[in-house]
C-alpha atoms as a PDB file:
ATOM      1  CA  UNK A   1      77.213 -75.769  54.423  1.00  0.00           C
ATOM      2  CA  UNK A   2      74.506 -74.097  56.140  1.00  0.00           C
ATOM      3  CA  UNK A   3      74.835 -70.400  57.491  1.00  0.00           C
ATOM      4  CA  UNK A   4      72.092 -68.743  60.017  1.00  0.00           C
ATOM      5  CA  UNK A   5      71.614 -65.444  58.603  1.00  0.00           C
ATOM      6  CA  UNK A   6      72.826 -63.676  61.990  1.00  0.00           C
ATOM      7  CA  UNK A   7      75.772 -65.285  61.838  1.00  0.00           C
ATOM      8  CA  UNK A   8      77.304 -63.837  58.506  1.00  0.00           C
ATOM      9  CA  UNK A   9      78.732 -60.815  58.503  1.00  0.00           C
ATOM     10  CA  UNK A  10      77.359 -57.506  56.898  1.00  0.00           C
ATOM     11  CA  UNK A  11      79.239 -58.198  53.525  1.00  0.00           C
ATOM     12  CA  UNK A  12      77.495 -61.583  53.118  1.00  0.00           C
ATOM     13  CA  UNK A  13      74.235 -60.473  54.536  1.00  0.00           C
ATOM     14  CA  UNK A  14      74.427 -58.344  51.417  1.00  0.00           C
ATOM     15  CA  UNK A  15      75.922 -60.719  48.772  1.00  0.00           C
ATOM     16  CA  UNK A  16      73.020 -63.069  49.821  1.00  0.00           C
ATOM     17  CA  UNK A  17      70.525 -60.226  49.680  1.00  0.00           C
ATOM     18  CA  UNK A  18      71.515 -58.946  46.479  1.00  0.00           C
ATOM     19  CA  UNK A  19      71.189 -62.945  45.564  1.00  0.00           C
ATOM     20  CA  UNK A  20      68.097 -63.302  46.400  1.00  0.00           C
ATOM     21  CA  UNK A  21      66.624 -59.966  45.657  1.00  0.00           C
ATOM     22  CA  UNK A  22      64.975 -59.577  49.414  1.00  0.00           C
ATOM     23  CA  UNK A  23      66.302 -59.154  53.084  1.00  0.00           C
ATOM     24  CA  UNK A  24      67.188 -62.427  54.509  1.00  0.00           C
ATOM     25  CA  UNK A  25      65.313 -62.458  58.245  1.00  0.00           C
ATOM     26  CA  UNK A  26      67.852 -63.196  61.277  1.00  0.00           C
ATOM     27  CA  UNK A  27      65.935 -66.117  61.627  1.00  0.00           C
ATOM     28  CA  UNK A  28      66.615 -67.551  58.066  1.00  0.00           C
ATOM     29  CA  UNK A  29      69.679 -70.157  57.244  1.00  0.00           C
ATOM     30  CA  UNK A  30      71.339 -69.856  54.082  1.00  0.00           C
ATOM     31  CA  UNK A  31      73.179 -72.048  51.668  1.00  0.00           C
ATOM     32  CA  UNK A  32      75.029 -71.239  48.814  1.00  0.00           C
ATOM     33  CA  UNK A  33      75.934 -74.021  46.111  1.00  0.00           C
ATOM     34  CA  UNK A  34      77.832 -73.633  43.211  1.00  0.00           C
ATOM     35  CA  UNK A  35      77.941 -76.486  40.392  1.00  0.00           C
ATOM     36  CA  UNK A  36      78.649 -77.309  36.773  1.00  0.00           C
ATOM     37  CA  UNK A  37      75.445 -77.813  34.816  1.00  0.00           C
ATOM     38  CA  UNK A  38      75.737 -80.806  32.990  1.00  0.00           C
ATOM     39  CA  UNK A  39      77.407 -79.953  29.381  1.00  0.00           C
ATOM     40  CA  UNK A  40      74.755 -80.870  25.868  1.00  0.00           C
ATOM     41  CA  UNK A  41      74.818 -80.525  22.829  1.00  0.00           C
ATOM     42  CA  UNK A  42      72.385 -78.877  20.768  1.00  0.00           C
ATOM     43  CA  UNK A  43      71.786 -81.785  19.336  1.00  0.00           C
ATOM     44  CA  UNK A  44      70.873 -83.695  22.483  1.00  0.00           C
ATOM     45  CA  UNK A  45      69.402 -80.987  23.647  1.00  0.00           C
ATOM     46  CA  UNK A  46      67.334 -81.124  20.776  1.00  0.00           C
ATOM     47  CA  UNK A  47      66.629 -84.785  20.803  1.00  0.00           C
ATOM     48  CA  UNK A  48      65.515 -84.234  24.500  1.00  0.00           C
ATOM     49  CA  UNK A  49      62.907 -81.743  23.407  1.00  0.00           C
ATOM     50  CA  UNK A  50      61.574 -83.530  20.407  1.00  0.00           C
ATOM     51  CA  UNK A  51      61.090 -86.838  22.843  1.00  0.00           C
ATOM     52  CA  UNK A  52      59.312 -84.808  25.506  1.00  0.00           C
ATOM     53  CA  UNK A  53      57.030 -83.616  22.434  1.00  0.00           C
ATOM     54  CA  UNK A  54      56.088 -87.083  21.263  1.00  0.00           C
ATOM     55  CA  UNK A  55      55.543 -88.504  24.784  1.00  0.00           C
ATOM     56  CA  UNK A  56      53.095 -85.982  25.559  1.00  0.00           C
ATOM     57  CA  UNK A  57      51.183 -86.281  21.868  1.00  0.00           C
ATOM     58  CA  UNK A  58      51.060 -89.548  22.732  1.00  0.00           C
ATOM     59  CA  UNK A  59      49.320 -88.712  26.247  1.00  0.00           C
ATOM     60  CA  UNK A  60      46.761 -86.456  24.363  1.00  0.00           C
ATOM     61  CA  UNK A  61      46.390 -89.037  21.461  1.00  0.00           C
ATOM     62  CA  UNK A  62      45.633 -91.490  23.878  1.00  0.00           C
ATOM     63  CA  UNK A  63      43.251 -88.994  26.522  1.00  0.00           C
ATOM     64  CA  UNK A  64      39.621 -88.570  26.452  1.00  0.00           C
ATOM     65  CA  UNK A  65      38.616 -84.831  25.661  1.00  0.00           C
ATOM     66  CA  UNK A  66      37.611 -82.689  28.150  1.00  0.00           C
ATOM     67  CA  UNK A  67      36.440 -79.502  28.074  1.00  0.00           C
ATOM     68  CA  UNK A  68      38.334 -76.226  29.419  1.00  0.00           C
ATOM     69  CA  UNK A  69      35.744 -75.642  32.239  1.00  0.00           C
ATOM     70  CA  UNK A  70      36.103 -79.753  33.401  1.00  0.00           C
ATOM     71  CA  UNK A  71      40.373 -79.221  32.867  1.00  0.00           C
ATOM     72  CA  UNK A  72      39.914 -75.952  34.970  1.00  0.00           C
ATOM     73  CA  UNK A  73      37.981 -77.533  37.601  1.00  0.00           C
ATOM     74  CA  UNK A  74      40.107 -80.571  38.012  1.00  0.00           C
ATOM     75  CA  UNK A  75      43.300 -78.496  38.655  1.00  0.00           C
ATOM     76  CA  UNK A  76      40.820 -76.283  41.095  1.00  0.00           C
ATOM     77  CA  UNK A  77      40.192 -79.498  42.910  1.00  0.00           C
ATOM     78  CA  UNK A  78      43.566 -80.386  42.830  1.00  0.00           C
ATOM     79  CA  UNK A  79      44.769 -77.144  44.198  1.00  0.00           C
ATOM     80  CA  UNK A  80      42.128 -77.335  46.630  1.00  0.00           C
ATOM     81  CA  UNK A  81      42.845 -80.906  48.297  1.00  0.00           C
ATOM     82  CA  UNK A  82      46.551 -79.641  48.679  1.00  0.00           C
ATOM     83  CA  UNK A  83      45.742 -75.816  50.088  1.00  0.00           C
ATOM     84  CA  UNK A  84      42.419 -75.688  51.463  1.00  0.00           C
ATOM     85  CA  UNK A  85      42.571 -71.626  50.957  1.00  0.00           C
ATOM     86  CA  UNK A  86      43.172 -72.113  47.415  1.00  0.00           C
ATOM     87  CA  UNK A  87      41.021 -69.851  45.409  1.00  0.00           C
ATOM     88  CA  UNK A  88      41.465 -69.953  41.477  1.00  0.00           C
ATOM     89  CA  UNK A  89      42.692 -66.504  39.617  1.00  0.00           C
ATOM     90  CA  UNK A  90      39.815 -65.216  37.341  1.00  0.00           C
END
């Protein structure tokens, strides 16, 4: 359920503050969700991660090398086609 934020009342104003670590704006809407995370093993949990790590040596075994300034200034242009006010951090 959605909640505009001048609509709640001062004690959930606060809860969601303290939430969210800000002010919520009387403008804002808020929802709250609660759910059970889905339950794994460390085991699976494990297998998950080792999987991700081969699929991904497997996309560098099988990418041509680029340098770090040609990586860098793909992700720049990447950025830049997105948010035209991108600039890069130094």
């Amino acid at each position: 359920m959605i909640h505009k934020a001048r609509d709640l009342s001062p004690d959930q104003k606060a809860a969601v503050e303290s939430l969210l670590g800000r002010q919520i704006l009387e403008g804002e809407a808020v929802s709250v969700r609660a759910f059970e995370p889905p339950l794994l093993s460390d085991r699976r949990r494990q297998e998950i991660v080792d999987s991700l790590k081969q699929y991904f040596a497997q996309l560098d075994a099988n990418s041509k090398s680029v340098s770090a300034e040609e990586a860098d200034e793909a992700i720049n242009e990447a950025m830049r086609s997105t948010r035209p006010h991108y600039t890069p951090h130094p």
